[in-house]
PDB file of N, CA and C in Angstrom:
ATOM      1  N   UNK A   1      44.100  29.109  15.697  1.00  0.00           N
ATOM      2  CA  UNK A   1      42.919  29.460  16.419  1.00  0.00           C
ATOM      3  C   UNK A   1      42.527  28.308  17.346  1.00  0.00           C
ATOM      4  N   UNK A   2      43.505  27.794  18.474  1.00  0.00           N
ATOM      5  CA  UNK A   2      42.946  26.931  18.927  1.00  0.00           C
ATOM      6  C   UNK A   2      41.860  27.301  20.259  1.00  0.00           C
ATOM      7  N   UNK A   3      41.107  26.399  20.507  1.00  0.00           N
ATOM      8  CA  UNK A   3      40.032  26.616  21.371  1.00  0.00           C
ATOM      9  C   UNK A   3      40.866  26.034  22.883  1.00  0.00           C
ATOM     10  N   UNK A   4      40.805  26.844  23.802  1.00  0.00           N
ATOM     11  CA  UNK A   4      41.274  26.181  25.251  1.00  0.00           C
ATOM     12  C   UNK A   4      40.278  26.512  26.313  1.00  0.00           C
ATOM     13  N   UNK A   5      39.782  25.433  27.071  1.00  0.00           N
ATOM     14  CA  UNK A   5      39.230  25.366  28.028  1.00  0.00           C
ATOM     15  C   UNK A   5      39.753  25.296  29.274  1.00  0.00           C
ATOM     16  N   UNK A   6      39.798  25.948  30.286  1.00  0.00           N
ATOM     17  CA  UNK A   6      40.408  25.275  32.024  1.00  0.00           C
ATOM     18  C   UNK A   6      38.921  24.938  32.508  1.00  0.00           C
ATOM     19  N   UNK A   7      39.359  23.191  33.033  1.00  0.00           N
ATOM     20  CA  UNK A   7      38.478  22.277  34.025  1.00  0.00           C
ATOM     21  C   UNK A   7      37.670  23.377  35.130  1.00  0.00           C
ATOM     22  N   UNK A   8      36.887  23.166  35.176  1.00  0.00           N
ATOM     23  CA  UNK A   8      35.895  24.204  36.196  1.00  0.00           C
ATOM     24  C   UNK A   8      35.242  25.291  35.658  1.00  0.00           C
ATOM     25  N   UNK A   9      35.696  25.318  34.658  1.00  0.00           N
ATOM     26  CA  UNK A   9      34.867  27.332  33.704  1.00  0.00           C
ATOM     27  C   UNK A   9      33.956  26.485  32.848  1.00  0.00           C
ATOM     28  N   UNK A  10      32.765  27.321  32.274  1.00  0.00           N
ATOM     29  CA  UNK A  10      32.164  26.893  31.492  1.00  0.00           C
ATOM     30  C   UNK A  10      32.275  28.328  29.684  1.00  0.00           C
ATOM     31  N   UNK A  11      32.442  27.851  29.171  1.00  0.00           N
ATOM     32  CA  UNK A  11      31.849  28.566  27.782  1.00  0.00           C
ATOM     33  C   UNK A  11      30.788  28.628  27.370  1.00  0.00           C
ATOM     34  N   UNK A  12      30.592  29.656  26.426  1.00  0.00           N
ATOM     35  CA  UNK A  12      29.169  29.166  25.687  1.00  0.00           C
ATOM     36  C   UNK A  12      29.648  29.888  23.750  1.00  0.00           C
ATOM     37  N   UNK A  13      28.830  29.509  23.050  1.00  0.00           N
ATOM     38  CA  UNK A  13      28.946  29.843  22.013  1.00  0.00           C
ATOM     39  C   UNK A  13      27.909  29.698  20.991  1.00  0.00           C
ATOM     40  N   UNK A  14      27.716  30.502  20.477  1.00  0.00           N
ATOM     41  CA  UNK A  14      26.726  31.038  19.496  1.00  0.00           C
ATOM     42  C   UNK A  14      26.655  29.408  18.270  1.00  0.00           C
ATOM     43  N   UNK A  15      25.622  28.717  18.384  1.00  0.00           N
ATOM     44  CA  UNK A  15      25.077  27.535  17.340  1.00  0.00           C
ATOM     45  C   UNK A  15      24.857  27.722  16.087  1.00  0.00           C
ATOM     46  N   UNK A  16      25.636  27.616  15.190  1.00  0.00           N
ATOM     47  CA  UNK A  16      25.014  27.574  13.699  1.00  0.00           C
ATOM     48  C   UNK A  16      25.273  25.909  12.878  1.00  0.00           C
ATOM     49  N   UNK A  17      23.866  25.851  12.261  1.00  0.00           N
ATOM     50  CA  UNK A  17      23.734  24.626  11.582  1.00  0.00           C
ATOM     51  C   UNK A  17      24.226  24.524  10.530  1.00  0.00           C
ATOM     52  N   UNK A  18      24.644  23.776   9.631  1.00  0.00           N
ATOM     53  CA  UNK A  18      25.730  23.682   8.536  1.00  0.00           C
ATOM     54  C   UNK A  18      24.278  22.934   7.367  1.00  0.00           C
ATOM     55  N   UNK A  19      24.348  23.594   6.521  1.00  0.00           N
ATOM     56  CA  UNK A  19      23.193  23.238   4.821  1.00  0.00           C
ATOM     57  C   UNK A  19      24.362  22.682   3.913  1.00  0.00           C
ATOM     58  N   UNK A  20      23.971  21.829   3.497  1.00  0.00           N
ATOM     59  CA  UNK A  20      24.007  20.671   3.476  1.00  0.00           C
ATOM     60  C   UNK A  20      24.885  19.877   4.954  1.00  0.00           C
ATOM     61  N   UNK A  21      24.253  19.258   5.629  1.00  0.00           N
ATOM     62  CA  UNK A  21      24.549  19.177   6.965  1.00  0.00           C
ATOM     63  C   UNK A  21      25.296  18.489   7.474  1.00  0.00           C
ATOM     64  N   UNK A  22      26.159  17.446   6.404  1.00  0.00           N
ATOM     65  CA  UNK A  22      27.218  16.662   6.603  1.00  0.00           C
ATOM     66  C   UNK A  22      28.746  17.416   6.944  1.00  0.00           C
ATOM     67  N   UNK A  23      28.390  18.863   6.419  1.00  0.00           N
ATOM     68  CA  UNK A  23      29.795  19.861   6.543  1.00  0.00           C
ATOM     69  C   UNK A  23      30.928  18.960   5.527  1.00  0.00           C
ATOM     70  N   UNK A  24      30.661  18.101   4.411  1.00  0.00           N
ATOM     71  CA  UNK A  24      31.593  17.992   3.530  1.00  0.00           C
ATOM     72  C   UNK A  24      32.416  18.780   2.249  1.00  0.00           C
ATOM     73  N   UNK A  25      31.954  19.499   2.293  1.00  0.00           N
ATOM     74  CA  UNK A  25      32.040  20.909   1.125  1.00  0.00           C
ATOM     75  C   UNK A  25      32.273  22.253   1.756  1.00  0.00           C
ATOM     76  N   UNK A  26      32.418  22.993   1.153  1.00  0.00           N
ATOM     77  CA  UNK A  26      33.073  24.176   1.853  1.00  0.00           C
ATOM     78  C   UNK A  26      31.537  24.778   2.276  1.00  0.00           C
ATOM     79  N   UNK A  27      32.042  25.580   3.461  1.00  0.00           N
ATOM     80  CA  UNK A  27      30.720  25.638   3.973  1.00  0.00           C
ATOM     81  C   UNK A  27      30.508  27.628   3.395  1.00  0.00           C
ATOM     82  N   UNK A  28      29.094  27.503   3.091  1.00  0.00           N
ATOM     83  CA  UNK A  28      28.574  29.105   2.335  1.00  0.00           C
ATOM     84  C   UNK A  28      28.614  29.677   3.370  1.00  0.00           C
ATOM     85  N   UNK A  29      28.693  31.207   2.676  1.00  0.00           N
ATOM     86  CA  UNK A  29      28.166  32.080   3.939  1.00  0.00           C
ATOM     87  C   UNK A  29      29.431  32.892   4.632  1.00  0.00           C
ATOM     88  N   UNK A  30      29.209  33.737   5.474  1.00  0.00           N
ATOM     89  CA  UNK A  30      30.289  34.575   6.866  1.00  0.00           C
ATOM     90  C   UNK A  30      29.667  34.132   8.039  1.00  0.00           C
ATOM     91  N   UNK A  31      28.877  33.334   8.015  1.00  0.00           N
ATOM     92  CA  UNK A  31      27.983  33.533  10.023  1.00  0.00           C
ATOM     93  C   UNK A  31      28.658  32.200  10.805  1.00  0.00           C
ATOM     94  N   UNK A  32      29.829  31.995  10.374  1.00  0.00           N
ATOM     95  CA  UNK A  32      30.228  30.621  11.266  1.00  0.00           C
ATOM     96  C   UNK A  32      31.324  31.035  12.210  1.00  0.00           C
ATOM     97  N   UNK A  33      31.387  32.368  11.634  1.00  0.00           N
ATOM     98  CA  UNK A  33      32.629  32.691  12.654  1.00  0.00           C
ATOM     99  C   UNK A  33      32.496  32.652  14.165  1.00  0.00           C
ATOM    100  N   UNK A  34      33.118  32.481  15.548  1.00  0.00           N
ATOM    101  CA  UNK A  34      33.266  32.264  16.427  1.00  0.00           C
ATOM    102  C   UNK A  34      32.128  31.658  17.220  1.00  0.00           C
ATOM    103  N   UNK A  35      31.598  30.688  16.222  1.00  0.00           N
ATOM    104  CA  UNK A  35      30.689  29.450  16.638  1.00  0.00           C
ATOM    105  C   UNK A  35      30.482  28.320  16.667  1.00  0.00           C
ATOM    106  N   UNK A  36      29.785  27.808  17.523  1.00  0.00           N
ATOM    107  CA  UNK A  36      29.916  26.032  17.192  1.00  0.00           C
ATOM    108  C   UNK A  36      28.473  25.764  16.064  1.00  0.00           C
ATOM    109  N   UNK A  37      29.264  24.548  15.558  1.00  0.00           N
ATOM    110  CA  UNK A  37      29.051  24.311  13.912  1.00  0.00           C
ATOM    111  C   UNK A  37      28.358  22.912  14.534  1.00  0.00           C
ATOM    112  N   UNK A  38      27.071  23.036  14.134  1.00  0.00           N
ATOM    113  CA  UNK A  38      26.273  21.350  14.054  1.00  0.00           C
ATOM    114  C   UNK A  38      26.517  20.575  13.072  1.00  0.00           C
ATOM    115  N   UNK A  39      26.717  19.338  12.598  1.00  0.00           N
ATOM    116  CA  UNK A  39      27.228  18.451  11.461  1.00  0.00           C
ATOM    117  C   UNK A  39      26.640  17.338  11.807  1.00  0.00           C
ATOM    118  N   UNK A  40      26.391  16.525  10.673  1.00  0.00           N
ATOM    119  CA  UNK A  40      25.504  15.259  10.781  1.00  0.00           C
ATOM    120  C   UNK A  40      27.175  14.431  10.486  1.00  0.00           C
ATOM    121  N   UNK A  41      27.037  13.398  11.161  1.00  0.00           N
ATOM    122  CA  UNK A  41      28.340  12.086  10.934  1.00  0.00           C
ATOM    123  C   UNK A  41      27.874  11.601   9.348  1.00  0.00           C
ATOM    124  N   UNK A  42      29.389  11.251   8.712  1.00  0.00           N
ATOM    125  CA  UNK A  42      28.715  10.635   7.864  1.00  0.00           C
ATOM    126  C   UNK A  42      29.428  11.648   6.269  1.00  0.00           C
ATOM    127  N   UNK A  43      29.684  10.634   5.227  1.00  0.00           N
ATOM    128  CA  UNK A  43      30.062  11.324   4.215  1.00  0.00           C
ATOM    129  C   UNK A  43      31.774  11.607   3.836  1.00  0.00           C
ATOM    130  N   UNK A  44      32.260  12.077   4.700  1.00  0.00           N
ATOM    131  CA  UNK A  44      33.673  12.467   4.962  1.00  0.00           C
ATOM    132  C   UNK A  44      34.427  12.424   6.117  1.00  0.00           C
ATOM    133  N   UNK A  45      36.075  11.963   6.270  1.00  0.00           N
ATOM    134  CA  UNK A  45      36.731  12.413   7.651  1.00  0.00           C
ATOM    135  C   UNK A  45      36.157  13.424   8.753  1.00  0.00           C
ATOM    136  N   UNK A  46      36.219  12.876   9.458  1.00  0.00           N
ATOM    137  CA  UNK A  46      36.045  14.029  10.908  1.00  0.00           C
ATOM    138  C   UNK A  46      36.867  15.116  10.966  1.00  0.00           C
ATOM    139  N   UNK A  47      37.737  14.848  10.287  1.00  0.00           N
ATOM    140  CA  UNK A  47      38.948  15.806   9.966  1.00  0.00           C
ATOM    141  C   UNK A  47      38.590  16.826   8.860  1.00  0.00           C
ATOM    142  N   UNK A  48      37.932  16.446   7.968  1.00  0.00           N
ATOM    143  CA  UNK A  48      37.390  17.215   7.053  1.00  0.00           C
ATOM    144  C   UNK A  48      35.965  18.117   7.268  1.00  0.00           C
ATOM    145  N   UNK A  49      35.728  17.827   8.274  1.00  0.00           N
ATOM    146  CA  UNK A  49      34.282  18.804   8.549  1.00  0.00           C
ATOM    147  C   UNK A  49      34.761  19.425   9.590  1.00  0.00           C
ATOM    148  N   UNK A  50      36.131  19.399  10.185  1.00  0.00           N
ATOM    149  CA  UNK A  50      36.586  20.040  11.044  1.00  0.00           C
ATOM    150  C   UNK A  50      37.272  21.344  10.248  1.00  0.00           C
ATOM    151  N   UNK A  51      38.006  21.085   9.154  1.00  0.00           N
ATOM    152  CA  UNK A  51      38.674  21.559   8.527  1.00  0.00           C
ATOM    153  C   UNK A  51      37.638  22.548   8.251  1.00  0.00           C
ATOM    154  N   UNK A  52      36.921  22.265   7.381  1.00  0.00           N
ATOM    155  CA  UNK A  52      35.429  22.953   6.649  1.00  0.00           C
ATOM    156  C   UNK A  52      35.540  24.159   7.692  1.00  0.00           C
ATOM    157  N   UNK A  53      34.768  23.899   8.831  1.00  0.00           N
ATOM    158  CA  UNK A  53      34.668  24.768   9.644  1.00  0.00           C
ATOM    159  C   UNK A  53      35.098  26.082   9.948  1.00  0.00           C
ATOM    160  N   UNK A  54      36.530  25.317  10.600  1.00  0.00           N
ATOM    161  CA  UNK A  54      37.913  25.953  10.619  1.00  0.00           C
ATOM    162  C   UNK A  54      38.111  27.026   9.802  1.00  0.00           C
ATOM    163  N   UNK A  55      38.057  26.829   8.826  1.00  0.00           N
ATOM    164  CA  UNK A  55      38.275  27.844   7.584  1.00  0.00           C
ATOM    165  C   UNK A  55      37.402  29.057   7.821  1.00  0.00           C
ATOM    166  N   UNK A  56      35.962  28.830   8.294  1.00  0.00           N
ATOM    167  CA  UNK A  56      35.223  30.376   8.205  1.00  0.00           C
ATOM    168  C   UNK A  56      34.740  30.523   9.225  1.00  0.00           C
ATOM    169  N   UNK A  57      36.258  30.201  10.273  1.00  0.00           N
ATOM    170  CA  UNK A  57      36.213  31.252  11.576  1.00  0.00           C
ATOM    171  C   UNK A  57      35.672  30.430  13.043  1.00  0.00           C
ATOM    172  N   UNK A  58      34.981  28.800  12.797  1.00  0.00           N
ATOM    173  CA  UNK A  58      34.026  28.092  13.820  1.00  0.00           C
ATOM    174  C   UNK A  58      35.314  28.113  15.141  1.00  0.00           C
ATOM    175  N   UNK A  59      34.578  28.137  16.231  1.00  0.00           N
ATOM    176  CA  UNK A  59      35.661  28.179  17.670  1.00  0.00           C
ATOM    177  C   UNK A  59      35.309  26.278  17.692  1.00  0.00           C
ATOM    178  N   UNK A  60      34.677  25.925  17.163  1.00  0.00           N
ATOM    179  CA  UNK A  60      33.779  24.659  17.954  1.00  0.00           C
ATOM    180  C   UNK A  60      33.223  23.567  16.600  1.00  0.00           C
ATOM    181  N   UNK A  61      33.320  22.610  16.905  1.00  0.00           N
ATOM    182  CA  UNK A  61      32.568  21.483  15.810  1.00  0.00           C
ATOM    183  C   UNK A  61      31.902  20.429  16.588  1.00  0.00           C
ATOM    184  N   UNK A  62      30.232  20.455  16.363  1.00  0.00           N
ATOM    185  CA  UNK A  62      29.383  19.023  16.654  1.00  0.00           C
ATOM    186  C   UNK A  62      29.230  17.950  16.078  1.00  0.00           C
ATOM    187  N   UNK A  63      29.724  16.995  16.008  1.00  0.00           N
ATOM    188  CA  UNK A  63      29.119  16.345  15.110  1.00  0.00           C
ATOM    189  C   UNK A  63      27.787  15.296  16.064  1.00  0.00           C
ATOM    190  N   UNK A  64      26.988  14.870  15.208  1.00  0.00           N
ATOM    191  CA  UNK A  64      25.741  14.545  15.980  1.00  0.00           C
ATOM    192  C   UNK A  64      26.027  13.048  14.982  1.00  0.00           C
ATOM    193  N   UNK A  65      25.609  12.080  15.587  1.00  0.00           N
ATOM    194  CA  UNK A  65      25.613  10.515  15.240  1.00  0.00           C
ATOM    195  C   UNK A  65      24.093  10.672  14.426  1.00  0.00           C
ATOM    196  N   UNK A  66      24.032  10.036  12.709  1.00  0.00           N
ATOM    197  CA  UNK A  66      22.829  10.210  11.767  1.00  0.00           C
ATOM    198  C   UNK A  66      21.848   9.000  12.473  1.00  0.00           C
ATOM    199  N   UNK A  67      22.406   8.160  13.453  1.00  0.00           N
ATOM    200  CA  UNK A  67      21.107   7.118  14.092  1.00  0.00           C
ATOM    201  C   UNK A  67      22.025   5.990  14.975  1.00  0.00           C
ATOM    202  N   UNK A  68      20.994   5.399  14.925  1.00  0.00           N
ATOM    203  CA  UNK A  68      21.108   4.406  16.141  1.00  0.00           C
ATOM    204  C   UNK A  68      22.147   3.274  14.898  1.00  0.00           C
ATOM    205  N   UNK A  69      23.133   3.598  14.948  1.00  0.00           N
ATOM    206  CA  UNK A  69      24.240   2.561  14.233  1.00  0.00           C
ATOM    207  C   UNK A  69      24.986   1.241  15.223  1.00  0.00           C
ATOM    208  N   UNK A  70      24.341   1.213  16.597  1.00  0.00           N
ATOM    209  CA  UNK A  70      24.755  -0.051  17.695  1.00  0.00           C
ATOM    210  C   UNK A  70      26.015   0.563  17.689  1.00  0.00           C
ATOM    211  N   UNK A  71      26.861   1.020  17.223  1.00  0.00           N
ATOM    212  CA  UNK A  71      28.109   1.567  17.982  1.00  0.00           C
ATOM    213  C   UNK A  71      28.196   2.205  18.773  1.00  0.00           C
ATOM    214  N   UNK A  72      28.743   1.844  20.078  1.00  0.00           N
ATOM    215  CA  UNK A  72      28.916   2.131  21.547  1.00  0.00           C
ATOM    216  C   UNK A  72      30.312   3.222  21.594  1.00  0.00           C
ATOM    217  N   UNK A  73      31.619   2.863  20.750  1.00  0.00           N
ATOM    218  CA  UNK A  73      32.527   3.857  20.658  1.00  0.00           C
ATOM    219  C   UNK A  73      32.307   4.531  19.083  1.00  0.00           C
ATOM    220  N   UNK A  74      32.801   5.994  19.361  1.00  0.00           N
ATOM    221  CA  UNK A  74      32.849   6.586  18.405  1.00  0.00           C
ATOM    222  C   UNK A  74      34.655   6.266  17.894  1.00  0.00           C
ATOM    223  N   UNK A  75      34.612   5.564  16.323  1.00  0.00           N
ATOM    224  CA  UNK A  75      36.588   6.011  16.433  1.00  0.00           C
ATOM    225  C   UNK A  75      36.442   7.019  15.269  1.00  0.00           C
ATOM    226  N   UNK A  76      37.661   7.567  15.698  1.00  0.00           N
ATOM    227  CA  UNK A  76      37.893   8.460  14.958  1.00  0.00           C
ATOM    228  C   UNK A  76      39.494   8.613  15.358  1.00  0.00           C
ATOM    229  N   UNK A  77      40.069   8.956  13.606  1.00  0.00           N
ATOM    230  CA  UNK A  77      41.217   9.084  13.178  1.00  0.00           C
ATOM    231  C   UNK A  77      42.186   9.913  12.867  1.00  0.00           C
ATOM    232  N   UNK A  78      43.519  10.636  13.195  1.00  0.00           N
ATOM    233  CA  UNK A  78      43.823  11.791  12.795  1.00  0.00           C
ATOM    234  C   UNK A  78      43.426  12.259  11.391  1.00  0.00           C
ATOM    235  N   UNK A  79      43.778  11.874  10.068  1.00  0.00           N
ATOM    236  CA  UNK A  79      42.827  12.169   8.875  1.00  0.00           C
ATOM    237  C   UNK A  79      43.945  12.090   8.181  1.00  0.00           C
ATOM    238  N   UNK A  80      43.450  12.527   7.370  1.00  0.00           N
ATOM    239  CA  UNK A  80      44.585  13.402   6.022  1.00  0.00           C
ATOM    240  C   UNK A  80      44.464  14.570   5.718  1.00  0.00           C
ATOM    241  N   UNK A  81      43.795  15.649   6.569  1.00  0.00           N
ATOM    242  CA  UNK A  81      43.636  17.211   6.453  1.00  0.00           C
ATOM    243  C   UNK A  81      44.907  18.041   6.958  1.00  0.00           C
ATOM    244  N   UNK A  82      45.716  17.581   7.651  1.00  0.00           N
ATOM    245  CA  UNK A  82      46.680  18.330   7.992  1.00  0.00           C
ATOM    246  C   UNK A  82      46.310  18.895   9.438  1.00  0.00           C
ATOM    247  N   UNK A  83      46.932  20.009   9.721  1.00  0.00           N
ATOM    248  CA  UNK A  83      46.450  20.175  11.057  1.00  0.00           C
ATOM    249  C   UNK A  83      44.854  21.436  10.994  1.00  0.00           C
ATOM    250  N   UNK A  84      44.001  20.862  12.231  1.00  0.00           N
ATOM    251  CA  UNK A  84      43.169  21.372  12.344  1.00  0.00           C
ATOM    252  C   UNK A  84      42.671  21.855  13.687  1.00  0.00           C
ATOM    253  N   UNK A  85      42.670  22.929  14.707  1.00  0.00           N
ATOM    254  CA  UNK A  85      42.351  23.632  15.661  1.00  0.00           C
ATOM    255  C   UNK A  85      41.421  23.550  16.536  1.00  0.00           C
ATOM    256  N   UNK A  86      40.136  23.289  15.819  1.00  0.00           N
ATOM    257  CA  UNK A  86      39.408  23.866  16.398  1.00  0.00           C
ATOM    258  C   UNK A  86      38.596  22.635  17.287  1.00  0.00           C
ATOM    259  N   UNK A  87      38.101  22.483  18.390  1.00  0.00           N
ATOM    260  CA  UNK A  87      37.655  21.588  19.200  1.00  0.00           C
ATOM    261  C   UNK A  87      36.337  20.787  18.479  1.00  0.00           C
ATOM    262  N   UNK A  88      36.620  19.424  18.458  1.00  0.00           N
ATOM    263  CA  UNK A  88      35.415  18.405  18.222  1.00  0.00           C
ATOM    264  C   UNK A  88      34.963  17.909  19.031  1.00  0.00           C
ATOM    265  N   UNK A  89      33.433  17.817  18.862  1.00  0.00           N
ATOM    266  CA  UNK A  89      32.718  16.998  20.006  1.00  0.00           C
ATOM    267  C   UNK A  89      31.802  16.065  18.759  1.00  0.00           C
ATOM    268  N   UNK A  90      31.827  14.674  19.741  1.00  0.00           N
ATOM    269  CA  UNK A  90      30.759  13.996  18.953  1.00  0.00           C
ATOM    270  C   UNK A  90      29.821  13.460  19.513  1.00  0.00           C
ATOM    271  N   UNK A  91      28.538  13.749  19.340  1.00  0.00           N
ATOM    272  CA  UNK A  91      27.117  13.341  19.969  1.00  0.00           C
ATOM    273  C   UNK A  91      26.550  12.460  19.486  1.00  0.00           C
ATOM    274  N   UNK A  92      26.450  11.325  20.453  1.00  0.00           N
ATOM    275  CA  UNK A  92      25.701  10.066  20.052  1.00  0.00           C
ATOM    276  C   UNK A  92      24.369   9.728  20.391  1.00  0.00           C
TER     277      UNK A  92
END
C-alpha cells in the first residue's frame, strides 16, 4: 500500500488521532483506514508507529515533536520493523 505523490498535485486525507497517542501498541478500532494518523514522538521506533498504522489501513503517518527538545534535525533510522509503506512526516 504504498502512498505516491507527483511534485505539483496536492492530496488531502481524512485526520485521525491515535489514543494512547504515542501509536506504540496496536492501534483500536477500524477508522484509520485511508487516513493520516497523528502520533506524538517518543516511546518507540518511527518504524514502529509506522508499522502500527500500516496495519489498519493509514495512507499517511504524523508524527508531531512532544516539545521544544533544541533539536534542529529530526534522525531517524530504518528500524527493525521490516518493511513499512506508508508515508512519514515529522512535525517539529
Amino acid at each position: 500500500m504504498p502512498f505516491w505523490h507527483t511534485l505539483g498535485t496536492t492530496s488531502s486525507f481524512a485526520l485521525a488521532v491515535r489514543d494512547p497517542i504515542e501509536g506504540c501498541t496496536e492501534l483500536q478500532g477500524n477508522f484509520y483506514s485511508d487516513k493520516t494518523v497523528l502520533l506524538k514522538r517518543g516511546g518507540c521506533e518511527f518504524c514502529v508507529k509506522a508499522k502500527r498504522a500500516q496495519e489498519k489501513g493509514a495512507k499517511a503517518v504524523m508524527v508531531a515533536n512532544k516539545g521544544d527538545s533544541g533539536e534542529v534535525l529530526v534522525h531517524m533510522t530504518v528500524g527493525s520493523c521490516g518493511q513499512v509503506g506508508v508515508c512519514v512526516f515529522v512535525l517539529h
